[in-house]
N, C-alpha and C. Protein backbone atom coordinates (compact mmCIF):
# COMPACT_ATOMS: atom_id res chain seq x y z
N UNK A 1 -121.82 34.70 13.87
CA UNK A 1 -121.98 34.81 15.30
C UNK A 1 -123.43 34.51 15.71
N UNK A 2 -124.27 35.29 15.10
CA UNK A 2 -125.70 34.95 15.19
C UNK A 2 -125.98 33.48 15.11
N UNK A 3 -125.74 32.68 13.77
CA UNK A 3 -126.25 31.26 13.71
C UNK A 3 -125.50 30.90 15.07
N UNK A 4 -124.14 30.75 15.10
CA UNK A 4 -123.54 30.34 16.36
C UNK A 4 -124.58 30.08 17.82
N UNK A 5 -125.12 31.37 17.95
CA UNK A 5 -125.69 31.75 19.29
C UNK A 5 -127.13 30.95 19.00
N UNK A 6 -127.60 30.94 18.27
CA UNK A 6 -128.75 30.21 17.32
C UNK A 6 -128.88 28.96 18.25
N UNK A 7 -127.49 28.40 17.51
CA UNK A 7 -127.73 26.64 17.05
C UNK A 7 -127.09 26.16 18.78
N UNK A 8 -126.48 26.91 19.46
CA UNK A 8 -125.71 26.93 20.89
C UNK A 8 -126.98 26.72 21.99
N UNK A 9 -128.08 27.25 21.68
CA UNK A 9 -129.14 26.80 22.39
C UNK A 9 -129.76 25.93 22.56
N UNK A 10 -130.07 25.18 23.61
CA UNK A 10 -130.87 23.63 23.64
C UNK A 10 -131.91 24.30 23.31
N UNK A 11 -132.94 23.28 22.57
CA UNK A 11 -134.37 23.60 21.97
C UNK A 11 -135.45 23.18 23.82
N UNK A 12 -136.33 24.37 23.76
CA UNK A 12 -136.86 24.65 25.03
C UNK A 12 -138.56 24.20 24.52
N UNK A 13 -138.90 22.76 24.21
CA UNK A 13 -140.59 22.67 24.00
C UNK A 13 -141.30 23.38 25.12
N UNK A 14 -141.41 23.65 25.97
CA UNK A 14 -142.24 24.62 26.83
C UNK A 14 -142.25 26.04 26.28
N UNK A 15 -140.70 26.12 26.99
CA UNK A 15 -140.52 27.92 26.23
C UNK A 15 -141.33 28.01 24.92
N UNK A 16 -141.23 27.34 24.01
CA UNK A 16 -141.40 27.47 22.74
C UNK A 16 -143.33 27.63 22.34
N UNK A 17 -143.84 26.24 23.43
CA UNK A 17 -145.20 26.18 23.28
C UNK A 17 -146.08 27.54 24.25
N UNK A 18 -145.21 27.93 25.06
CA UNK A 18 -145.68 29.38 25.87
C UNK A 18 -145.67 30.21 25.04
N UNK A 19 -144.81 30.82 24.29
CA UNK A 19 -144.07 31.22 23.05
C UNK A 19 -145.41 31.59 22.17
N UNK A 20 -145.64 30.37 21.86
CA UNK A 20 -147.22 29.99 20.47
C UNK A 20 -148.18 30.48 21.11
N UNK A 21 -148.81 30.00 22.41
CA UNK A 21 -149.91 30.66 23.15
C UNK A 21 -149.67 32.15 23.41
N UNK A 22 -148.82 33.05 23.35
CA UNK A 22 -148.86 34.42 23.67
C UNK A 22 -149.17 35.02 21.88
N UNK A 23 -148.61 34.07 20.99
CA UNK A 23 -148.75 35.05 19.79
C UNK A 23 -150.04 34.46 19.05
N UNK A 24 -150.87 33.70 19.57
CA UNK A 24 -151.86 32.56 19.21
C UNK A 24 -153.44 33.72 19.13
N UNK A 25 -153.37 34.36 18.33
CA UNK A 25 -154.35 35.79 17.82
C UNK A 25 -154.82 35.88 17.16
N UNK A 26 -155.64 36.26 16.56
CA UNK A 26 -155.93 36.86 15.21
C UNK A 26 -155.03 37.98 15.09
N UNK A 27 -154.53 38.40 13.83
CA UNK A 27 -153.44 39.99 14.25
C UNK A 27 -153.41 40.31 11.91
N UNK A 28 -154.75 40.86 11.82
CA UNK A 28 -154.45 41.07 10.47
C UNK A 28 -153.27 42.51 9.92
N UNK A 29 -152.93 42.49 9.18
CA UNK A 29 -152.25 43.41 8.74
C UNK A 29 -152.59 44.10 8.43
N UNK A 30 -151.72 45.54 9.54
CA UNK A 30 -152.06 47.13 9.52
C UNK A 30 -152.91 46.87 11.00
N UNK A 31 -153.23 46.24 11.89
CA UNK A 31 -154.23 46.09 12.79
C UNK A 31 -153.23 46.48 14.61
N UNK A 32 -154.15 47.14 15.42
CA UNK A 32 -153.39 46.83 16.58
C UNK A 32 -153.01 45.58 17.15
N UNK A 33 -153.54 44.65 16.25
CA UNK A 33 -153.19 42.93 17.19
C UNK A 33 -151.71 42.88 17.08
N UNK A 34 -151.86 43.48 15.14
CA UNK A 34 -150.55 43.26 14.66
C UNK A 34 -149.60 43.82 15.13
N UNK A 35 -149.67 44.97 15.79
CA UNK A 35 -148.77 45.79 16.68
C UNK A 35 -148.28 44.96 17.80
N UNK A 36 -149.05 44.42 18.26
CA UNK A 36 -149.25 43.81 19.84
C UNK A 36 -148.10 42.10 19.49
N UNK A 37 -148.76 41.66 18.29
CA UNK A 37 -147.84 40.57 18.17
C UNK A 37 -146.28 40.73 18.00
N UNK A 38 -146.10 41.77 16.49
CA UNK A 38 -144.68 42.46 16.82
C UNK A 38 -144.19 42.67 18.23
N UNK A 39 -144.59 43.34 19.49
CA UNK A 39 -143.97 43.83 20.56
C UNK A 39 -143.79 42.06 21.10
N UNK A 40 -144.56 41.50 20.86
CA UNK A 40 -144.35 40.14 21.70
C UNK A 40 -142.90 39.37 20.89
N UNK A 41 -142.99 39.07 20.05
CA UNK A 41 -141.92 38.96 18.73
C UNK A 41 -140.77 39.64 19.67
N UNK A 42 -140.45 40.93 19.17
CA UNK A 42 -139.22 41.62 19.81
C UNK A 42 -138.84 41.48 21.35
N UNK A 43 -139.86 41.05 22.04
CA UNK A 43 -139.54 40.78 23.30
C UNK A 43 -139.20 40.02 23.44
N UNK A 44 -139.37 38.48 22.54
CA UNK A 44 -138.66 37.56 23.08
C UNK A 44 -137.49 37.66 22.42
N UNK A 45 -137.39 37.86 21.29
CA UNK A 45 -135.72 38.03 20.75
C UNK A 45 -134.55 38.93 21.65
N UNK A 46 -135.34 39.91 22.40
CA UNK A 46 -134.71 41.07 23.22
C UNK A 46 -133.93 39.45 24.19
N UNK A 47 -135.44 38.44 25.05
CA UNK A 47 -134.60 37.81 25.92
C UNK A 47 -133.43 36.90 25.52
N UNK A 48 -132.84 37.17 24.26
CA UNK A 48 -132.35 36.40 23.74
C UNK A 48 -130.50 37.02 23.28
N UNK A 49 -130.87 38.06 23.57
CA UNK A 49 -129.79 39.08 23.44
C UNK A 49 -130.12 39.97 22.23
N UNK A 50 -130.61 39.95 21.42
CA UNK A 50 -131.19 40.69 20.05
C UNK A 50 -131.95 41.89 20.01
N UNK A 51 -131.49 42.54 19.11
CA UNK A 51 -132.02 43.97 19.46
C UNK A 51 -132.87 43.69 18.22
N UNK A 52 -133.92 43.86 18.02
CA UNK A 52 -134.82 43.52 17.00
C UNK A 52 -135.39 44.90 16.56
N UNK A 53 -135.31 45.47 15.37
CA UNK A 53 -136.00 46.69 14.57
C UNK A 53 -137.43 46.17 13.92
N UNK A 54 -138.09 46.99 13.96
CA UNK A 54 -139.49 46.70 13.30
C UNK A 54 -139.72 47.95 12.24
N UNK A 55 -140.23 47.51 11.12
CA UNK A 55 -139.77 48.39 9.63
C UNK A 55 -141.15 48.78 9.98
N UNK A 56 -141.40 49.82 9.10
CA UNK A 56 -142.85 49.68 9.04
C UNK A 56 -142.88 50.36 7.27
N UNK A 57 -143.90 50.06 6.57
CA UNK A 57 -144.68 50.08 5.44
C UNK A 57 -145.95 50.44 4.79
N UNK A 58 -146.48 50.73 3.98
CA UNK A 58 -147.46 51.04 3.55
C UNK A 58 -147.69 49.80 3.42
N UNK A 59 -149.42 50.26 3.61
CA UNK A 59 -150.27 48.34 2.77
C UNK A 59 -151.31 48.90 2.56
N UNK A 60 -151.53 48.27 1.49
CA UNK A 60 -153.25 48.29 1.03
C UNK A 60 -154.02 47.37 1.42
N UNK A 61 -155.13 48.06 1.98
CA UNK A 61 -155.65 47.04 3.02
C UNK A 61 -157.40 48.17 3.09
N UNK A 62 -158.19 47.57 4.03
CA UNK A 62 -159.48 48.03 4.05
C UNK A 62 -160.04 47.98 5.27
N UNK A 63 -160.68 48.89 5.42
CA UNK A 63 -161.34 49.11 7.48
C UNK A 63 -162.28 48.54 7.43
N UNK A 64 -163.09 47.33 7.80
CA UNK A 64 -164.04 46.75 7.68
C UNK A 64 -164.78 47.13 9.02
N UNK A 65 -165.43 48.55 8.57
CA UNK A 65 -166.57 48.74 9.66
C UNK A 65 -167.75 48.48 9.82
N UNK A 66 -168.32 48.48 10.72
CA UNK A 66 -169.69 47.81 10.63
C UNK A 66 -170.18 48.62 9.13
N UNK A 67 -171.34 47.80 8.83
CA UNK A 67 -171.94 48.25 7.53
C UNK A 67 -173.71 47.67 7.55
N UNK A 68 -174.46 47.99 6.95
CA UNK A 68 -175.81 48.00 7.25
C UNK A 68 -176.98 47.96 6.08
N UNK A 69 -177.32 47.28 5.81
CA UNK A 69 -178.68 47.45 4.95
C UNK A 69 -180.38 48.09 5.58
N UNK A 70 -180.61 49.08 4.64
CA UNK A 70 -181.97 49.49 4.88
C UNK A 70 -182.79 49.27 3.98
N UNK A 71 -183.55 48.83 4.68
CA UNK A 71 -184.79 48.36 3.77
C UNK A 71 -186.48 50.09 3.76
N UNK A 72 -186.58 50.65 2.84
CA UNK A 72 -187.36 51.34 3.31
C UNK A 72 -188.85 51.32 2.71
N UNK A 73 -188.90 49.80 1.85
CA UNK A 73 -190.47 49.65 1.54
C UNK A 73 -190.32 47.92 1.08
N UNK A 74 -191.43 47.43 1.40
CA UNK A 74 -193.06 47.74 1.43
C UNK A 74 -193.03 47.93 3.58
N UNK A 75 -191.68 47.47 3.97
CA UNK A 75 -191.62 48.18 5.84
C UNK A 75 -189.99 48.45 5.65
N UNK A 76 -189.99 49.16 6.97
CA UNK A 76 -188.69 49.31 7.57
C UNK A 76 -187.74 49.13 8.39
N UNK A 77 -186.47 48.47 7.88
CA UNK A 77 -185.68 47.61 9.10
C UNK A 77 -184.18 48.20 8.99
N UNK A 78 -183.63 47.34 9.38
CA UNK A 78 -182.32 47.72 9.53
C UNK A 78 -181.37 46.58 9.51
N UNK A 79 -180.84 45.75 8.65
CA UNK A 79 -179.69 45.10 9.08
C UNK A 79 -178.19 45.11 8.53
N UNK A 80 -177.53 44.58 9.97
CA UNK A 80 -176.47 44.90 10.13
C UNK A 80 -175.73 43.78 8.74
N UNK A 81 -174.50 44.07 7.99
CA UNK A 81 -173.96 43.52 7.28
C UNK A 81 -172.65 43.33 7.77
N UNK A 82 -171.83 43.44 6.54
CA UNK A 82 -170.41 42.99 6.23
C UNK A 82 -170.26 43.66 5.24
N UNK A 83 -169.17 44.39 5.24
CA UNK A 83 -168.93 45.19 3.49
C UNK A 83 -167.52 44.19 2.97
N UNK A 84 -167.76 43.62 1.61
CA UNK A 84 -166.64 43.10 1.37
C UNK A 84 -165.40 43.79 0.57
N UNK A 85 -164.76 43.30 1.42
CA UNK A 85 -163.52 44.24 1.96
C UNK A 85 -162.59 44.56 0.10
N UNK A 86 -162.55 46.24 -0.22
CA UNK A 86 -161.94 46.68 -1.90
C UNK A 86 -162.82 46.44 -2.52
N UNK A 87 -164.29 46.07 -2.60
CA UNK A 87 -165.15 46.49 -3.15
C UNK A 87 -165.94 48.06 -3.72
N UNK A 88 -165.49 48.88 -2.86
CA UNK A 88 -165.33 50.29 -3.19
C UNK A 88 -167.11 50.66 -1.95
N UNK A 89 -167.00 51.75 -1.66
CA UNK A 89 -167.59 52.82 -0.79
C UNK A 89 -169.23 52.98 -1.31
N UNK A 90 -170.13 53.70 -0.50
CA UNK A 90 -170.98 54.20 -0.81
C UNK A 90 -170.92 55.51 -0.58
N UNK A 91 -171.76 56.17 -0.96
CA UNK A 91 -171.49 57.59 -0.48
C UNK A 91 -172.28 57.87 0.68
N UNK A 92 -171.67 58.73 1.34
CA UNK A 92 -171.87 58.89 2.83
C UNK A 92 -173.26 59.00 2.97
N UNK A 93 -173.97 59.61 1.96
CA UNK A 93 -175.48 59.28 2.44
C UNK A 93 -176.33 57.78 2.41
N UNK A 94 -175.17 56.96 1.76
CA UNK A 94 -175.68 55.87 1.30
C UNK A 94 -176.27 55.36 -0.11
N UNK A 95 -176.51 54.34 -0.63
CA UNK A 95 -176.84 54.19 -1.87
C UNK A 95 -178.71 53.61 -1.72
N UNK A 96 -179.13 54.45 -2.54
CA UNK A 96 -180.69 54.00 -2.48
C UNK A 96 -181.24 53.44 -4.60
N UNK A 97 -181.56 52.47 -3.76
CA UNK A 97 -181.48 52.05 -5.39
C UNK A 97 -182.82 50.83 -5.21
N UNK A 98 -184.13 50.21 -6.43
CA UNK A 98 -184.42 49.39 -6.19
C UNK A 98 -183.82 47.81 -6.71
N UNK A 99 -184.53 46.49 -5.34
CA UNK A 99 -183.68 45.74 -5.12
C UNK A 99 -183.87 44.79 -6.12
N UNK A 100 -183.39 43.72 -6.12
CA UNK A 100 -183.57 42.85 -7.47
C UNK A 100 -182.88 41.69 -7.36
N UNK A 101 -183.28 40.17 -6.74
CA UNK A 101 -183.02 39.19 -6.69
C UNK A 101 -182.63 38.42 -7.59
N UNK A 102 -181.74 38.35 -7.73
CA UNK A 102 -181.00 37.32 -8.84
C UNK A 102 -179.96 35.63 -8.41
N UNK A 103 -180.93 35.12 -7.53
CA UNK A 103 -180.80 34.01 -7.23
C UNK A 103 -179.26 33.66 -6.66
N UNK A 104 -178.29 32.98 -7.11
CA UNK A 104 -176.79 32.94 -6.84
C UNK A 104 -176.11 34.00 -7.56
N UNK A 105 -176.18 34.82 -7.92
CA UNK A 105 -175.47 35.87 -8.53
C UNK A 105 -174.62 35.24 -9.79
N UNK A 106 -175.13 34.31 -10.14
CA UNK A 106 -174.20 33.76 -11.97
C UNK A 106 -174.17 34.52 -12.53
N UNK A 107 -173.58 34.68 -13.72
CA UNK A 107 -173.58 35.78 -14.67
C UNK A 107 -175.34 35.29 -15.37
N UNK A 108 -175.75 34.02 -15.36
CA UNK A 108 -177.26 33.88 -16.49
C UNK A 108 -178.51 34.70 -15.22
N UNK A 109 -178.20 34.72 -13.99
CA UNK A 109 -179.26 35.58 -13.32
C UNK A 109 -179.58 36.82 -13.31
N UNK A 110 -178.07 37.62 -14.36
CA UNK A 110 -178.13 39.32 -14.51
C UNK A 110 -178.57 39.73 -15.66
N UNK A 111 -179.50 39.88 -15.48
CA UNK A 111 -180.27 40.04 -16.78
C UNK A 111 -181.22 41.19 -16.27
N UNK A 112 -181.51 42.86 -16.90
CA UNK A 112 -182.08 43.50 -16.19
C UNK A 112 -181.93 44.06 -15.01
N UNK A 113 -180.77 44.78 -14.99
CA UNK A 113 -180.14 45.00 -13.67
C UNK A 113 -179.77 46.26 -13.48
N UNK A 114 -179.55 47.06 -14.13
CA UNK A 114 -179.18 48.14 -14.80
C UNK A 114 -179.66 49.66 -13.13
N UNK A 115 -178.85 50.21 -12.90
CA UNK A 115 -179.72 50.72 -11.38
C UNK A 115 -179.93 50.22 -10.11
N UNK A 116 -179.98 48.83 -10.23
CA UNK A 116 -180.30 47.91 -8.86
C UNK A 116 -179.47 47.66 -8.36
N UNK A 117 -179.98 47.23 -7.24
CA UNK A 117 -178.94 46.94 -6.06
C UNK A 117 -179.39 45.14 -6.18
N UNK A 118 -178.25 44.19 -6.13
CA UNK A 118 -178.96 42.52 -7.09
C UNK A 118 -178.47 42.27 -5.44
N UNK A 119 -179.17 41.40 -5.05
CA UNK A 119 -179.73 40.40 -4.07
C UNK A 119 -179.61 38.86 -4.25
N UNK A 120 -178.13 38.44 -3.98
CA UNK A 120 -177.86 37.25 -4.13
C UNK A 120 -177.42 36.20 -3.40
N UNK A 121 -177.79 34.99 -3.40
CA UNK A 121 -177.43 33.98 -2.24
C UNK A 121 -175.93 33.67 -2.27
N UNK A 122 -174.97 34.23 -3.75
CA UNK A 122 -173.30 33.86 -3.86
C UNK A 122 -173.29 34.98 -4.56
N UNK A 123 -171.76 34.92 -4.38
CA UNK A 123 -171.22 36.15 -5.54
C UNK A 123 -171.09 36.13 -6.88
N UNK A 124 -171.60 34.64 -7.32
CA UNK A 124 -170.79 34.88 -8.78
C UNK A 124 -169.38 34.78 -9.64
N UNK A 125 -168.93 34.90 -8.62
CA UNK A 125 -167.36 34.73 -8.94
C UNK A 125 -166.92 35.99 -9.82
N UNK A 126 -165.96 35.85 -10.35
CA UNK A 126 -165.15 37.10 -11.34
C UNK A 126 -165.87 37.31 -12.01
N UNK A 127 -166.70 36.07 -12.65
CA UNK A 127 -167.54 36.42 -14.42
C UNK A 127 -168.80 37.27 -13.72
N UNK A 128 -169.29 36.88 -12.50
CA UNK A 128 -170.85 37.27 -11.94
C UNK A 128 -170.47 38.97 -12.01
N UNK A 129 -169.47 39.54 -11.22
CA UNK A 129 -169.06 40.57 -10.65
C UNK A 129 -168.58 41.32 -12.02
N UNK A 130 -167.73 40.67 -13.08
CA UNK A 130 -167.57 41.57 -13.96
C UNK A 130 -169.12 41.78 -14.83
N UNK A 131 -170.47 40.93 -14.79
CA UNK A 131 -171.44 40.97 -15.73
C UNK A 131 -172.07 42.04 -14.78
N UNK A 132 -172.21 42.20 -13.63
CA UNK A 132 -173.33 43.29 -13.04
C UNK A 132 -172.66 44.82 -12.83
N UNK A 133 -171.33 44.92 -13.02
CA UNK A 133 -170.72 45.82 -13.48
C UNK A 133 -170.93 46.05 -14.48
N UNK A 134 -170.91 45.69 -15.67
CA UNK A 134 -171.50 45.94 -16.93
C UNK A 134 -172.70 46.21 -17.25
N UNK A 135 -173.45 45.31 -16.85
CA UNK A 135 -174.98 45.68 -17.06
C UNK A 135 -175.34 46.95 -16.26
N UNK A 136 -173.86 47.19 -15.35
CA UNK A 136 -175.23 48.70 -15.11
C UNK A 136 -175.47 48.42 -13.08
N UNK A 137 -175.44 47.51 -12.46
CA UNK A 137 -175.59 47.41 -10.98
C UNK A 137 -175.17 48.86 -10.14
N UNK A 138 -176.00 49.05 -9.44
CA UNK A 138 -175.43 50.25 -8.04
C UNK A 138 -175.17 49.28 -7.09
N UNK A 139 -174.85 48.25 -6.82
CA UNK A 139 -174.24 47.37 -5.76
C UNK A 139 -174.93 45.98 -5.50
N UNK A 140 -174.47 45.19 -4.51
CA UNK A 140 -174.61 44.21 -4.49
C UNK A 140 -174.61 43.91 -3.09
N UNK A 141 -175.58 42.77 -2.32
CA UNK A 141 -175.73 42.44 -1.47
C UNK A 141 -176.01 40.79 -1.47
N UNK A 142 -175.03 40.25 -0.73
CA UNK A 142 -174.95 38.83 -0.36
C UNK A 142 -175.47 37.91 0.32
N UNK A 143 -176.77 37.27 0.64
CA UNK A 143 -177.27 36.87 2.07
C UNK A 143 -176.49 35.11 2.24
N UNK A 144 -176.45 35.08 3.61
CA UNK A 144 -176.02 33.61 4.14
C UNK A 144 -177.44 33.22 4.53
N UNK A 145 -177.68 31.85 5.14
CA UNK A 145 -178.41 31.56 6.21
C UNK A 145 -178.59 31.87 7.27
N UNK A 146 -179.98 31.86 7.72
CA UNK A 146 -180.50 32.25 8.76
C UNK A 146 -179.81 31.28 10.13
N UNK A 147 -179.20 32.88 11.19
CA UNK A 147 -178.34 32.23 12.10
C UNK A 147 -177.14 32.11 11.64
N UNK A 148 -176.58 32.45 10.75
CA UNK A 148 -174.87 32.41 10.18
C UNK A 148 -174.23 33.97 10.34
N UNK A 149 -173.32 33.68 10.88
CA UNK A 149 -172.22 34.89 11.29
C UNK A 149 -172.02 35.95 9.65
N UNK A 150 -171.96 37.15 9.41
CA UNK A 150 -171.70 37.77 7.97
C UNK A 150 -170.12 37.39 8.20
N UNK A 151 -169.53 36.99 7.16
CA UNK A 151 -168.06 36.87 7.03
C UNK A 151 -167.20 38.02 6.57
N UNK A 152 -166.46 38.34 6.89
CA UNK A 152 -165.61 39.16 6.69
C UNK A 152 -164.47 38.98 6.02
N UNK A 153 -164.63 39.28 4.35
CA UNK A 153 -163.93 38.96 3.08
C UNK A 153 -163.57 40.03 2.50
N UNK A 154 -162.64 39.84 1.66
CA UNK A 154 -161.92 40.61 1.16
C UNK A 154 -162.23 40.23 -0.65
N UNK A 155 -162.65 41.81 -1.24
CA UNK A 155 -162.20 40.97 -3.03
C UNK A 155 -161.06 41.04 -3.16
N UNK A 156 -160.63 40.26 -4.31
CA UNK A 156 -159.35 39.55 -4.90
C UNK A 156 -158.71 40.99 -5.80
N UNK A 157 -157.75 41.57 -5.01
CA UNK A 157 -157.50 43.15 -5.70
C UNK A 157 -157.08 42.87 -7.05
N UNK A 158 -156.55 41.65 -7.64
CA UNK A 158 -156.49 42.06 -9.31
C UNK A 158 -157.84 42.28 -9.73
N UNK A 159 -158.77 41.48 -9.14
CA UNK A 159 -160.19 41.90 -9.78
C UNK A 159 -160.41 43.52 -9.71
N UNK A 160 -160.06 43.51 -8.37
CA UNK A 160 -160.66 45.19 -8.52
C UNK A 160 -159.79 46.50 -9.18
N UNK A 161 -158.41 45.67 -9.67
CA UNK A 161 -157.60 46.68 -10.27
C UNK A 161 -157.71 46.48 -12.45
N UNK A 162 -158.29 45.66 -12.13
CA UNK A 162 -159.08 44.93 -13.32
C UNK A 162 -160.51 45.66 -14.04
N UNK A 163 -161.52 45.29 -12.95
CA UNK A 163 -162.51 46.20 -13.16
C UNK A 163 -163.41 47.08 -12.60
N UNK A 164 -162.62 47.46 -11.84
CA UNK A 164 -163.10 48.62 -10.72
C UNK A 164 -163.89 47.83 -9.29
N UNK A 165 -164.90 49.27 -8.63
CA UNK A 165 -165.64 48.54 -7.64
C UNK A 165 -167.07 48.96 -7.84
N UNK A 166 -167.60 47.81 -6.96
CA UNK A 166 -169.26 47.90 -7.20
C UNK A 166 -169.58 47.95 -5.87
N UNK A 167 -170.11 48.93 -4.90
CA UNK A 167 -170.56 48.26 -3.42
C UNK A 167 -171.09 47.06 -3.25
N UNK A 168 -170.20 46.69 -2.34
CA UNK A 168 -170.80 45.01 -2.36
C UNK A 168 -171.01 44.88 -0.28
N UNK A 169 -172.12 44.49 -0.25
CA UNK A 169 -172.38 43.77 1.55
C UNK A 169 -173.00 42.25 1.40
């Protein structure tokens, strides 16, 4: 009956492209967008005769709240970051550790790291992230270019179900 009622409809390119522009969002999962897109979803199926249920689920997923670096010598600033997203927490007072530049974060730049917080222009990839875990890192911080937006990333959860987390911004 359903396909019936389906395939019984002339195809509507307007309807359809109005359709795209109302659900045309960002809407990540677990998020109110995502709420907001569902209700749009069920509404149009409602105009359609369809009574549409929406399940809901657990997800593992991460609150990407603002996040911040302090700098408190040789001066003192404040900038705003990006925490990348299942990397694991600091503790609420924060992590104070000294810093330690290690160029792109390769695994051949971790050398001596043991305590620090490493200061890198990339992540390193899996091998970078599993070597400063090992050697010993209290976290990790990422810089872009000057004038570039912080991105808002997620680690790759087998990594982190693999080998734990390191604070990473």
């Amino acid at each position: 009956m359903i396909k019936e009622l389906i395939f019984a409809m002339p195809f509507d390119g307007e309807r359809s492209m109005a359709f795209l522009k109302k659900i045309a969002f960002t809407r990540c999962a677990g998020s109110p967008e995502e709420e907001k897109a569902a209700n749009i979803i069920c509404d149009e199926l409602r105009s359609f005769g369809f009574e549409p249920e929406v399940e809901e689920f657990d997800l593992f997923a991460y609150a990407n709240d603002k996040a911040w670096v302090e700098v408190l010598e040789p001066y003192q600033a404040k900038y705003e970051g990006s925490a990348l997203g299942l990397s694991g927490t600091t503790p609420e007072e924060g992590l104070e550790a000294p810093l330690k530049y290690v160029e792109t974060g390769q695994p051949e730049f971790l050398n001596e790291i043991d305590g620090t917080i490493i200061l890198a222009s990339g992540g390193g990839g899996f091998k970078g992230f599993e070597r400063a875990k090992k050697k010993g890192a209290a976290g990790r911080i990422f810089i872009a270019g000057a004038g570039r937006d912080t991105p808002n990333i997620s680690m790759n959860r087998c990594t982190r179900d693999r080998l734990g987390t390191l604070p990473t911004a």
